[in-house]
C-alpha atoms as a PDB file:
ATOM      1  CA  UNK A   1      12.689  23.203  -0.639  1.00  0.00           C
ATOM      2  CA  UNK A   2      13.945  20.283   1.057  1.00  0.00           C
ATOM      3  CA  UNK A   3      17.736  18.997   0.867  1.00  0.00           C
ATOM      4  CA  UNK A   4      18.733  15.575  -0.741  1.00  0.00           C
ATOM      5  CA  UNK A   5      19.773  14.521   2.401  1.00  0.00           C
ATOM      6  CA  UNK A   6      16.177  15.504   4.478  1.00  0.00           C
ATOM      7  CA  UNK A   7      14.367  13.571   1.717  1.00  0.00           C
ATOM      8  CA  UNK A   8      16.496  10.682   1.722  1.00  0.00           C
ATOM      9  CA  UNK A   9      16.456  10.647   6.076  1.00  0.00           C
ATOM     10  CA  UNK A  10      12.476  11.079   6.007  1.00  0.00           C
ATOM     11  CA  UNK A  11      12.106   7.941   3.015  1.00  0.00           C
ATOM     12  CA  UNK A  12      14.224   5.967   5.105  1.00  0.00           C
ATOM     13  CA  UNK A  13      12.481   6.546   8.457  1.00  0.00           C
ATOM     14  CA  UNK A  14       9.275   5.821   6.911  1.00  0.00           C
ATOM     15  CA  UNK A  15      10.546   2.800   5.106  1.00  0.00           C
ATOM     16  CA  UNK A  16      11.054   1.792   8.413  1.00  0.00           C
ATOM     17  CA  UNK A  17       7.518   1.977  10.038  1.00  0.00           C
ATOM     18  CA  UNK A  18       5.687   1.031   7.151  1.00  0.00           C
ATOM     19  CA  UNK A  19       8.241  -2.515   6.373  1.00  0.00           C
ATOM     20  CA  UNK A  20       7.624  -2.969  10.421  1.00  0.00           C
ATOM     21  CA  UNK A  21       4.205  -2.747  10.014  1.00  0.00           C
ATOM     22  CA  UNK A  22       4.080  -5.207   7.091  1.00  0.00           C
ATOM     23  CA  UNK A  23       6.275  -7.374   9.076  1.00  0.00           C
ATOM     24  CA  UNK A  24       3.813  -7.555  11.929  1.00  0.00           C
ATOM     25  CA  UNK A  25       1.015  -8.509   9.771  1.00  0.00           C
ATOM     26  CA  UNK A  26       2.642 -11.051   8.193  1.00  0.00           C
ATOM     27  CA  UNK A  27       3.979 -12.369  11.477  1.00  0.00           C
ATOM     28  CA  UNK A  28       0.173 -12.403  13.097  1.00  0.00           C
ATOM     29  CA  UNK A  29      -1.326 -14.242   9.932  1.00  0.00           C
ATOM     30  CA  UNK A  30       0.678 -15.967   8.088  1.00  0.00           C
ATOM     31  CA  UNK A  31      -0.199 -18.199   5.175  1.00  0.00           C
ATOM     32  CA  UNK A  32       1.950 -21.663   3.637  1.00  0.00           C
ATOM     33  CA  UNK A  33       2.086 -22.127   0.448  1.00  0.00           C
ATOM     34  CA  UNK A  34      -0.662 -23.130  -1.706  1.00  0.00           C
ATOM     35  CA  UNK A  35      -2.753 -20.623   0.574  1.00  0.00           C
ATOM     36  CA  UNK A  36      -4.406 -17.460  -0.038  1.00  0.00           C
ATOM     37  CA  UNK A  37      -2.136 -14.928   1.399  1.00  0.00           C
ATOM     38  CA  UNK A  38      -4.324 -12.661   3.333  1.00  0.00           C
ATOM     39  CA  UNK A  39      -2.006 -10.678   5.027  1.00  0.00           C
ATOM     40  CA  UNK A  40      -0.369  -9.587   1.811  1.00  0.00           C
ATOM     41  CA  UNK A  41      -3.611  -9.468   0.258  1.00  0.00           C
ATOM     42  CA  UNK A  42      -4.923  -6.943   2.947  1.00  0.00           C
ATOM     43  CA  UNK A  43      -1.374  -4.657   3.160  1.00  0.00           C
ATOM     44  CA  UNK A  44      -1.983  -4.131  -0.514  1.00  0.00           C
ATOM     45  CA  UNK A  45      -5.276  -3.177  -0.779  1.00  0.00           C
ATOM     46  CA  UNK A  46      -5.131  -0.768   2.496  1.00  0.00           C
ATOM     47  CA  UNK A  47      -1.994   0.577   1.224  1.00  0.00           C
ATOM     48  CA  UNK A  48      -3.351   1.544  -2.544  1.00  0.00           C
ATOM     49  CA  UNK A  49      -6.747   3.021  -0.468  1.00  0.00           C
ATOM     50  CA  UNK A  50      -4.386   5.431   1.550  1.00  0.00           C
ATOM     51  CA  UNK A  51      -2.121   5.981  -1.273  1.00  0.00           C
ATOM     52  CA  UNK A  52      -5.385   7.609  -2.516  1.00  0.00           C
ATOM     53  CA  UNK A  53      -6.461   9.324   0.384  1.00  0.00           C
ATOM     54  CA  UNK A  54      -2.845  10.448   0.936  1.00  0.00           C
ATOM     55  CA  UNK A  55      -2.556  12.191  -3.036  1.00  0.00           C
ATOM     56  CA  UNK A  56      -5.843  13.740  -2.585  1.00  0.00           C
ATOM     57  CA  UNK A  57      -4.841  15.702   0.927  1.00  0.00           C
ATOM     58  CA  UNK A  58      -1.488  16.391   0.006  1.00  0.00           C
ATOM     59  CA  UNK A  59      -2.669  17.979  -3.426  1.00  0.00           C
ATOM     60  CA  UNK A  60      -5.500  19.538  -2.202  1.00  0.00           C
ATOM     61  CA  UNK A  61      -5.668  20.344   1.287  1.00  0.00           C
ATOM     62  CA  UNK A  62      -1.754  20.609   2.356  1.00  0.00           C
ATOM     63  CA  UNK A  63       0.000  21.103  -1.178  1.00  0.00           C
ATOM     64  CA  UNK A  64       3.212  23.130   0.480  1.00  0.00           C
ATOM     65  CA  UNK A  65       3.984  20.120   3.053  1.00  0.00           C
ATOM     66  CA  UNK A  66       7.312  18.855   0.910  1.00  0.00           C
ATOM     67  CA  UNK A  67       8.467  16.107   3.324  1.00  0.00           C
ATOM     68  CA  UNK A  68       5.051  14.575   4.384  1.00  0.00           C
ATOM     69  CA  UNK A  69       4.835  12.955   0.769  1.00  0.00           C
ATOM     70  CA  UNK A  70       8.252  11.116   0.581  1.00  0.00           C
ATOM     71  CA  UNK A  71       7.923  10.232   4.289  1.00  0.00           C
ATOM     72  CA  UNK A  72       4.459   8.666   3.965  1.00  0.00           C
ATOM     73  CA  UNK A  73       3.867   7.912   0.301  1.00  0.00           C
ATOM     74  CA  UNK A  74       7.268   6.657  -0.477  1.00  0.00           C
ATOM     75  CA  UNK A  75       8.140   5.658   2.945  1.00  0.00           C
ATOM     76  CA  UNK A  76       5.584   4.541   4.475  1.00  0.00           C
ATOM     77  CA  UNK A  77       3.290   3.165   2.412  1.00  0.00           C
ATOM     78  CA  UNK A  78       6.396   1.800  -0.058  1.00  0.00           C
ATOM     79  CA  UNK A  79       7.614  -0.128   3.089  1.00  0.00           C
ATOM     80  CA  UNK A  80       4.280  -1.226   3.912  1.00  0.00           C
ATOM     81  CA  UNK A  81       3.132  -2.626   0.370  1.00  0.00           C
ATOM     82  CA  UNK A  82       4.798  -5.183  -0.910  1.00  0.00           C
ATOM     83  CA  UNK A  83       3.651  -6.229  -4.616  1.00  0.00           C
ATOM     84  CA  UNK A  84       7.073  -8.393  -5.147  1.00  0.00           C
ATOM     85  CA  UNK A  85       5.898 -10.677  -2.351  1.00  0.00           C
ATOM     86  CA  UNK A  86       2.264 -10.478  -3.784  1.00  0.00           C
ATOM     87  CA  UNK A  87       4.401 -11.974  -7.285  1.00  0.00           C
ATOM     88  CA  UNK A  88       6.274 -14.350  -4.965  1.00  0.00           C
ATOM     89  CA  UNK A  89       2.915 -15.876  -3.379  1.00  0.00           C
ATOM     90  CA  UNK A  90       1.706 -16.181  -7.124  1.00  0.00           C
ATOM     91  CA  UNK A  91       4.268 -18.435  -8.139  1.00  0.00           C
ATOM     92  CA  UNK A  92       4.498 -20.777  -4.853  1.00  0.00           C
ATOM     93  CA  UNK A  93       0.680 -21.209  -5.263  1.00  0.00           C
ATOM     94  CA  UNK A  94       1.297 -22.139  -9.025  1.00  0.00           C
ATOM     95  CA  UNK A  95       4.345 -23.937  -8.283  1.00  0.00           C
ATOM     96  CA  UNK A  96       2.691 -26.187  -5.126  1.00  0.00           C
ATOM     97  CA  UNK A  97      -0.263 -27.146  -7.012  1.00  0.00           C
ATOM     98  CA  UNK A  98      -2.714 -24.588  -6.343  1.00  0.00           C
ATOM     99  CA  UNK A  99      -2.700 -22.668  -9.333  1.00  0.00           C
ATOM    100  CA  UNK A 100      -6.964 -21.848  -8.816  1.00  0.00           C
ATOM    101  CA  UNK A 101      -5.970 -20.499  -5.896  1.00  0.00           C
ATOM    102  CA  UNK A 102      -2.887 -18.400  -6.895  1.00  0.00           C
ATOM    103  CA  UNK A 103      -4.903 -17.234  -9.937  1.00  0.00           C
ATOM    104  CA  UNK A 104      -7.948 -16.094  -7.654  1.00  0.00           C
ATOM    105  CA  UNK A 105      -5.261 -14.106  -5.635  1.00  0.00           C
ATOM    106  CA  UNK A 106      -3.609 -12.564  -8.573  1.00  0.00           C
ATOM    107  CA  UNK A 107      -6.860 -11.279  -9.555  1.00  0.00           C
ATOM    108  CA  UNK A 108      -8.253 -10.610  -6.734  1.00  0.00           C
ATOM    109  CA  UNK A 109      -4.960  -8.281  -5.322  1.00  0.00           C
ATOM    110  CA  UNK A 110      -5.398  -6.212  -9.099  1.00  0.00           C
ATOM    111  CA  UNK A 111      -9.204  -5.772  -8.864  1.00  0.00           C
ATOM    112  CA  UNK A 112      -9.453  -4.680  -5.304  1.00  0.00           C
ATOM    113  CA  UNK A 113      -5.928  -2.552  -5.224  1.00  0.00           C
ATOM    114  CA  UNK A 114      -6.947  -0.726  -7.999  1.00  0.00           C
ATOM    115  CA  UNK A 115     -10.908  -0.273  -6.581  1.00  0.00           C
ATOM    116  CA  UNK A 116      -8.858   0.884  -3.280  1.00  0.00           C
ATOM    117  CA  UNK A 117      -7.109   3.748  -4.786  1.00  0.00           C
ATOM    118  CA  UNK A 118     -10.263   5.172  -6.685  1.00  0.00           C
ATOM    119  CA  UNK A 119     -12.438   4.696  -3.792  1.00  0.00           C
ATOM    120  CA  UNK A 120      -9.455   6.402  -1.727  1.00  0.00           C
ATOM    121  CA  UNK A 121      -8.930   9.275  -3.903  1.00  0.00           C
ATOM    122  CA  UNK A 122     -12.757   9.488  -5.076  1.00  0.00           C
ATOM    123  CA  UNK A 123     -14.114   9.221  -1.170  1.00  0.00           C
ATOM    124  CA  UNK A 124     -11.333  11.657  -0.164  1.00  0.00           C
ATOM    125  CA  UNK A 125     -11.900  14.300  -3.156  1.00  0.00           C
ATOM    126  CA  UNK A 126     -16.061  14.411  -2.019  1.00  0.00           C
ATOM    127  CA  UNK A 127     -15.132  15.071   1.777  1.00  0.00           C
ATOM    128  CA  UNK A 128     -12.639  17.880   1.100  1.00  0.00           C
ATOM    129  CA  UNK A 129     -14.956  19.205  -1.351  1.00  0.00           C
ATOM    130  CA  UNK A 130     -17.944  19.227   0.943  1.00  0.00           C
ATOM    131  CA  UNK A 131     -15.486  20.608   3.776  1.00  0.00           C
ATOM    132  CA  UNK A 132     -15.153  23.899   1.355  1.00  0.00           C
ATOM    133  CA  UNK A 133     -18.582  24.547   1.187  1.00  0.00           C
END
């Protein structure tokens, strides 16, 4: 079993790629306020569809890799989403007079995050099971 101090090294180092990866994004579209925040919109959504592929290898075909899940699920893909800034570009659409559109993103992030994962998981779950036959 993995140390303390290997978890916390392989967390960080992911943190790292996934927050630089999010930072890129954001840096090659960006958004003002009162805008639909694609960028965020589309880190989210890809990062709840691998979070789903990722729990569906890592419990079914490489359950004894300990540090692959805090480096990319916590890591990784917790540096690369970002649902505080997703809150964030809720209230400076509400607050700059776009609340239609700040509603239609606060919808749209929940519906299509949470279809991400399932199809993620689900879509991962029918390959590896069609892999074992």
């Amino acid at each position: 079993m993995p140390g303390e101090k290997q978890v916390v090294a392989v967390v960080s180092a992911g943190g790292v790629i996934g927050a630089l990866a999010r930072y890129g994004l954001s840096v090659a579209w960006p958004h003002g306020p009162g805008q639909f925040a694609w960028s965020t919109f589309v880190v989210n959504v890809s990062g709840c569809l691998l979070m789903g592929v990722l729990m569906v290898v890592l419990t079914e075909v490489y359950p004894n890799q300990r540090l692959v899940r805090p480096f990319l699920g916590v890591g990784v893909l917790g540096g690369y989403t970002t649902f505080s800034t997703y809150v964030i570009d809720v209230g400076h659409n509400a607050t700059s007079g776009a609340a239609a559109i700040g509603l239609a993103y606060f919808l749209a992030t929940v519906i299509a995050a949470l279809v991400a994962v399932w199809a993620g998981a689900t879509g991962t779950a029918h390959l590896v099971a069609r892999r074992r036959r």
